[in-house]
C-alpha atoms as a PDB file:
ATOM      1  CA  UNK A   1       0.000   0.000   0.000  1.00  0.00           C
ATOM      2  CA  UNK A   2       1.824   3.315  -1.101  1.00  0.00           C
ATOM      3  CA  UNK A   3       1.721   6.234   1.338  1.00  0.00           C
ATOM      4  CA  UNK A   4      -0.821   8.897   0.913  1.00  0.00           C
ATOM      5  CA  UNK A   5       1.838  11.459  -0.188  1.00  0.00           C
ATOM      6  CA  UNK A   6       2.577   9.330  -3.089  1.00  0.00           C
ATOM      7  CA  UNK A   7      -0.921   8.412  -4.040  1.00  0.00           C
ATOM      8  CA  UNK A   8      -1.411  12.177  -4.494  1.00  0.00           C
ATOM      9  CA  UNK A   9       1.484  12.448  -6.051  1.00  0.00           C
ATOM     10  CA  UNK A  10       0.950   9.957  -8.545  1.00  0.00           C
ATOM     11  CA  UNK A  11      -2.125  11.619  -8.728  1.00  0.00           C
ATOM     12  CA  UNK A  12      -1.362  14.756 -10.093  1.00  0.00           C
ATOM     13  CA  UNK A  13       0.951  13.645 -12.485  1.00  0.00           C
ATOM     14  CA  UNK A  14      -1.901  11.499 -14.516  1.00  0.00           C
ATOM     15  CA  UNK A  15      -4.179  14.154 -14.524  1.00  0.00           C
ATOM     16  CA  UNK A  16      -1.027  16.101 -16.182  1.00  0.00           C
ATOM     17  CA  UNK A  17      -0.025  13.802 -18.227  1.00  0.00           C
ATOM     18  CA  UNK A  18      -3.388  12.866 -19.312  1.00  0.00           C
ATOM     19  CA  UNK A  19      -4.653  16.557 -20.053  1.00  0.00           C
ATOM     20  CA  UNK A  20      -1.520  16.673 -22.155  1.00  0.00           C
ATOM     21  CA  UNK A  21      -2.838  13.813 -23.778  1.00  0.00           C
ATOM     22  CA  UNK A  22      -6.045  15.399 -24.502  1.00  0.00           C
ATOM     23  CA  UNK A  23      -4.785  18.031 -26.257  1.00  0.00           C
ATOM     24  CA  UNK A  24      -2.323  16.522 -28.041  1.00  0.00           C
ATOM     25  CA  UNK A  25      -2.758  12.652 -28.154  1.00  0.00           C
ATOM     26  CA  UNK A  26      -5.308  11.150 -28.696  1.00  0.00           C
ATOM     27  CA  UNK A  27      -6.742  11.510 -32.182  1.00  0.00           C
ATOM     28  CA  UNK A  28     -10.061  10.479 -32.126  1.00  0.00           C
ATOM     29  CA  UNK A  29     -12.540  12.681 -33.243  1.00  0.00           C
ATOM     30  CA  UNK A  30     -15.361  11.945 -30.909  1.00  0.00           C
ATOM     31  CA  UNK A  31     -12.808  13.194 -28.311  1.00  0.00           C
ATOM     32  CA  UNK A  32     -12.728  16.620 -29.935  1.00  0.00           C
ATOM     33  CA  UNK A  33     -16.591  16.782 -30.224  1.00  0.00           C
ATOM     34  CA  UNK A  34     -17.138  18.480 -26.658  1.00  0.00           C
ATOM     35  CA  UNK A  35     -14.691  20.542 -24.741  1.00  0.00           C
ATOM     36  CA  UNK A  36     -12.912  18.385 -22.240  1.00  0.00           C
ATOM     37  CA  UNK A  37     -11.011  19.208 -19.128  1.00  0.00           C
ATOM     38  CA  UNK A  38      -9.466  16.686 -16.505  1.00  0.00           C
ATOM     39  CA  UNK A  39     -10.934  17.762 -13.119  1.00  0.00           C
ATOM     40  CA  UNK A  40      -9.583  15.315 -11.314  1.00  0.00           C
ATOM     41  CA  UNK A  41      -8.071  11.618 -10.779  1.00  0.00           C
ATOM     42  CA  UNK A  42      -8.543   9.154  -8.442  1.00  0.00           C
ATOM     43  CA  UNK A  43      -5.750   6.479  -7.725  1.00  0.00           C
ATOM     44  CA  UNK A  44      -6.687   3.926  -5.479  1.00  0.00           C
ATOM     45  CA  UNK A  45      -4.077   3.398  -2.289  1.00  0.00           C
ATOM     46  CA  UNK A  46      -2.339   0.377  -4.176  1.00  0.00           C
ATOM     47  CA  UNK A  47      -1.843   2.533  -7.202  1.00  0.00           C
ATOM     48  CA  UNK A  48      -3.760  -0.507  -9.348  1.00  0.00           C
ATOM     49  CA  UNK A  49      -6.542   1.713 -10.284  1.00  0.00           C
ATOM     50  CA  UNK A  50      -7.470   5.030 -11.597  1.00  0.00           C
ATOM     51  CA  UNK A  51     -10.674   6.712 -11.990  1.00  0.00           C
ATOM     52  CA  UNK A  52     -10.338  10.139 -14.245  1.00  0.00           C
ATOM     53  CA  UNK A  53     -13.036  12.359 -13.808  1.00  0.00           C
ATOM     54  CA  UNK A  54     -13.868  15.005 -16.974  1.00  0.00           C
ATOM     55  CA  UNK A  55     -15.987  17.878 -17.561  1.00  0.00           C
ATOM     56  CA  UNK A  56     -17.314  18.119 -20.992  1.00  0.00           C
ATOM     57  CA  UNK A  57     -18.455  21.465 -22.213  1.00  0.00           C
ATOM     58  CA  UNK A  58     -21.226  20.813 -25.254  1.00  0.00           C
ATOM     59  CA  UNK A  59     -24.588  19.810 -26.130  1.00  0.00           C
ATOM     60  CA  UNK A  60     -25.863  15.563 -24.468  1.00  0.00           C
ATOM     61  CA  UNK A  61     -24.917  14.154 -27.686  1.00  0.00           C
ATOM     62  CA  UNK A  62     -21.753  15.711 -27.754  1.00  0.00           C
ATOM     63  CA  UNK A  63     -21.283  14.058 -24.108  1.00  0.00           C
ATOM     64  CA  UNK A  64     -21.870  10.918 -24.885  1.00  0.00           C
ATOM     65  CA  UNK A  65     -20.117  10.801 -28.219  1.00  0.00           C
ATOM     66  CA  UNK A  66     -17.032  11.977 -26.213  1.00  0.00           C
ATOM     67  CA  UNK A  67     -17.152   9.347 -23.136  1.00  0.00           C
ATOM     68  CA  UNK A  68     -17.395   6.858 -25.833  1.00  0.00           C
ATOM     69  CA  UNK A  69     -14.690   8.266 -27.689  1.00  0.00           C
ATOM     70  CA  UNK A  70     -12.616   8.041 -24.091  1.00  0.00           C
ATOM     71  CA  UNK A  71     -13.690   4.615 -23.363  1.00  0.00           C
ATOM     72  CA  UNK A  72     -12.064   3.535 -26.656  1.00  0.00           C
ATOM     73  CA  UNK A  73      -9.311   5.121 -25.682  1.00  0.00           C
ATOM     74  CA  UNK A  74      -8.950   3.647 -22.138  1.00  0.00           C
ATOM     75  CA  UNK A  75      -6.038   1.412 -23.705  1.00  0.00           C
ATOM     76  CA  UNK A  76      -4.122   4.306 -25.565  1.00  0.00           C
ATOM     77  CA  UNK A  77      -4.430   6.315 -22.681  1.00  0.00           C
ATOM     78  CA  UNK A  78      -2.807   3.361 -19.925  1.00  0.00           C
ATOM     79  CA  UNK A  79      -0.290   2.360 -22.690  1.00  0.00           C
ATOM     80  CA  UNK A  80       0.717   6.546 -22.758  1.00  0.00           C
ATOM     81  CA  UNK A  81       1.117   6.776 -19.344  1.00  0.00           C
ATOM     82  CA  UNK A  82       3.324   3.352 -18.564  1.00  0.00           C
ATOM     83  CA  UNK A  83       6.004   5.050 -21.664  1.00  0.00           C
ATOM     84  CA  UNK A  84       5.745   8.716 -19.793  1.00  0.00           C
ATOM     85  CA  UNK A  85       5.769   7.386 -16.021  1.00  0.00           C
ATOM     86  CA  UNK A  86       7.810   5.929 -14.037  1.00  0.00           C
ATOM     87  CA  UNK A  87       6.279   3.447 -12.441  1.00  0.00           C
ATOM     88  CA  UNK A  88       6.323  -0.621 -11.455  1.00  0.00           C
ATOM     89  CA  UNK A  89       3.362  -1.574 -12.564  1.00  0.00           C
ATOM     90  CA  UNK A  90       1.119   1.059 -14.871  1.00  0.00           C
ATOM     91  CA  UNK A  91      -2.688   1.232 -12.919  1.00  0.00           C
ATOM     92  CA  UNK A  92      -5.820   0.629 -14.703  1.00  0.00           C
ATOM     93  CA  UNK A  93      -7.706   3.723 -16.509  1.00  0.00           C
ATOM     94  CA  UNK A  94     -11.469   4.531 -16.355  1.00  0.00           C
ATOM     95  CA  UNK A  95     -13.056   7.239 -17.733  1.00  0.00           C
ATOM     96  CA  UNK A  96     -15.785   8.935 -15.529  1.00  0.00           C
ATOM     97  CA  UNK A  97     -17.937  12.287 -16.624  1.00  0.00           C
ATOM     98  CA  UNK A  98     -17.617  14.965 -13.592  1.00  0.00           C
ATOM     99  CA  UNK A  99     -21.396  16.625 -13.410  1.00  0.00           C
ATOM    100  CA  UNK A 100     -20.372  18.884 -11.028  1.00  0.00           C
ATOM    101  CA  UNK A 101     -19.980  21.583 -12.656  1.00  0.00           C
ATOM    102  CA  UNK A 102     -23.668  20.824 -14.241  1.00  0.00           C
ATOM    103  CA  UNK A 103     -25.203  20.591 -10.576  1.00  0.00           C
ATOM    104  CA  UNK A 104     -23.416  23.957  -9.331  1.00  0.00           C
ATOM    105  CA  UNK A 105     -25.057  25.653 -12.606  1.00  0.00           C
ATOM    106  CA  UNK A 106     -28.423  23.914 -11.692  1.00  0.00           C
ATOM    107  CA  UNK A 107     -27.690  25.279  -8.127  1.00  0.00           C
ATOM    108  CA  UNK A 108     -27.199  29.172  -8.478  1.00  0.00           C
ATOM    109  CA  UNK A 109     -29.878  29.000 -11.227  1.00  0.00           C
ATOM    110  CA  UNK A 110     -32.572  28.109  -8.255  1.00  0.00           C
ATOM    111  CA  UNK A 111     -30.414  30.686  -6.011  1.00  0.00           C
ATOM    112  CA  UNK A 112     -30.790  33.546  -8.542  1.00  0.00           C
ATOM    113  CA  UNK A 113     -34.108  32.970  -9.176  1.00  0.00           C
ATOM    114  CA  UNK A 114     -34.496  32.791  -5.223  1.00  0.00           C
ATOM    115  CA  UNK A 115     -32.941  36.291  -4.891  1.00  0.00           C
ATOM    116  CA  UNK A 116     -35.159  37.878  -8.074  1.00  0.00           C
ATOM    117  CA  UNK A 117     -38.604  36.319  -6.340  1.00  0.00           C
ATOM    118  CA  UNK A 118     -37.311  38.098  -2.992  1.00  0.00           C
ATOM    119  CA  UNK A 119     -36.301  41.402  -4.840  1.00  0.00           C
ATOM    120  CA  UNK A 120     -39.920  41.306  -6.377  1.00  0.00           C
ATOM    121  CA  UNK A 121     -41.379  40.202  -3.626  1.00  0.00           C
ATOM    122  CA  UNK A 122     -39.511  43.091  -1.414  1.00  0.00           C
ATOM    123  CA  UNK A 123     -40.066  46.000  -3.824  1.00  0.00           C
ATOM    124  CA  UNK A 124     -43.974  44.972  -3.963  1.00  0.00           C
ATOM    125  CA  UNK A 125     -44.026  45.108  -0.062  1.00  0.00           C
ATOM    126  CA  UNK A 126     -42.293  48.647   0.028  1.00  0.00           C
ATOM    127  CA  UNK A 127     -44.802  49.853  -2.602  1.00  0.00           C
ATOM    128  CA  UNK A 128     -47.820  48.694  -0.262  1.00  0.00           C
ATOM    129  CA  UNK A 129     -46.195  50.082   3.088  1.00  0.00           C
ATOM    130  CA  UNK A 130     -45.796  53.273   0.836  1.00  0.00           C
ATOM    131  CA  UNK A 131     -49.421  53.888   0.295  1.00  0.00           C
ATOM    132  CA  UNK A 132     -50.511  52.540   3.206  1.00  0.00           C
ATOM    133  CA  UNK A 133     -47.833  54.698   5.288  1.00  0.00           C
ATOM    134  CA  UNK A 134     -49.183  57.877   3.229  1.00  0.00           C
ATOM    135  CA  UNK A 135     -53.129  57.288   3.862  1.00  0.00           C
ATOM    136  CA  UNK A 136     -51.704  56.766   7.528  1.00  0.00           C
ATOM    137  CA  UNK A 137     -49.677  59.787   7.784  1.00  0.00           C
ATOM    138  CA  UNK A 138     -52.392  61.911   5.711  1.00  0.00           C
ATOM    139  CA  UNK A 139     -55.148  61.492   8.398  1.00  0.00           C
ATOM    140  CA  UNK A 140     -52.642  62.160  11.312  1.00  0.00           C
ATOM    141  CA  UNK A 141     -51.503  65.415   9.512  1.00  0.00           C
ATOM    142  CA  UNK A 142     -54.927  66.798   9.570  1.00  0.00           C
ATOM    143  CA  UNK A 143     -55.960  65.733  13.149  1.00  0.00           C
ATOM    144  CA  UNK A 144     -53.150  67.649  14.281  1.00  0.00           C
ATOM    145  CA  UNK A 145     -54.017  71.199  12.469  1.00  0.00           C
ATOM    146  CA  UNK A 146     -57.647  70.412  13.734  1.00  0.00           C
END
């Protein structure tokens, strides 16, 4: 079991070495039909496995023609980073799509339209205390002159 430190380690250099992949590497064209970014790996404590989590920036279709564009290039990808790393034994690659970035959008959508209904909401409410502060202070106005 490798030490935390180097887990992280290790880490950080696939999701380097893999980004530079991405941009230079692999060739498939289903890979360049969304945006993709490497947000982050996961390498299990024996270093036998790795999860790599992307965001993909496009429309569903473009999603899912680009996770099956990474899944056939699972083998590529493993065979790329056993030449460009030094390690004993090179760990196994999955691809998995990060929606995180999809649920934080979904998230301060609700939150803005939270703040707008309150805004409305508040500016109705001063409008009402308005009038009915002016009828108030209209009748007090003339019992005091009587």
């Amino acid at each position: 079991m490798a030490t935390s430190r180097r887990v992280a380690r290790v880490s950080a250099s696939i999701k380097r070495e893999v980004s530079q992949m991405l941009i230079n590497g692999i060739k498939d064209d289903r890979v360049g039909a969304g945006m993709v970014s490497v947000t982050d790996v996961d390498v299990a404590g024996d270093l036998q496995h790795a999860k790599i989590f992307v965001s993909i920036y496009g429309t569903d279709e473009a999603k899912a023609e680009t996770m099956a564009g990474l899944k056939a290039a699972q083998g590529y990808v493993r065979h790329e980073l056993g030449q460009r790393m030094k390690l004993r034994r090179t760990p196994e690659v999955t691809f998995k799509e990060d929606r995180s970035f999809d649920l934080a959008t979904d998230v301060l959508n609700v939150l803005n339209q939270i703040t707008a209904e309150r805004q409305a909401g508040d500016s109705i409410d001063a409008q009402a205390l308005g009038k009915a502060g002016g009828e108030e202070g209209g009748e007090d106005s003339r019992t005091e002159g009587v």
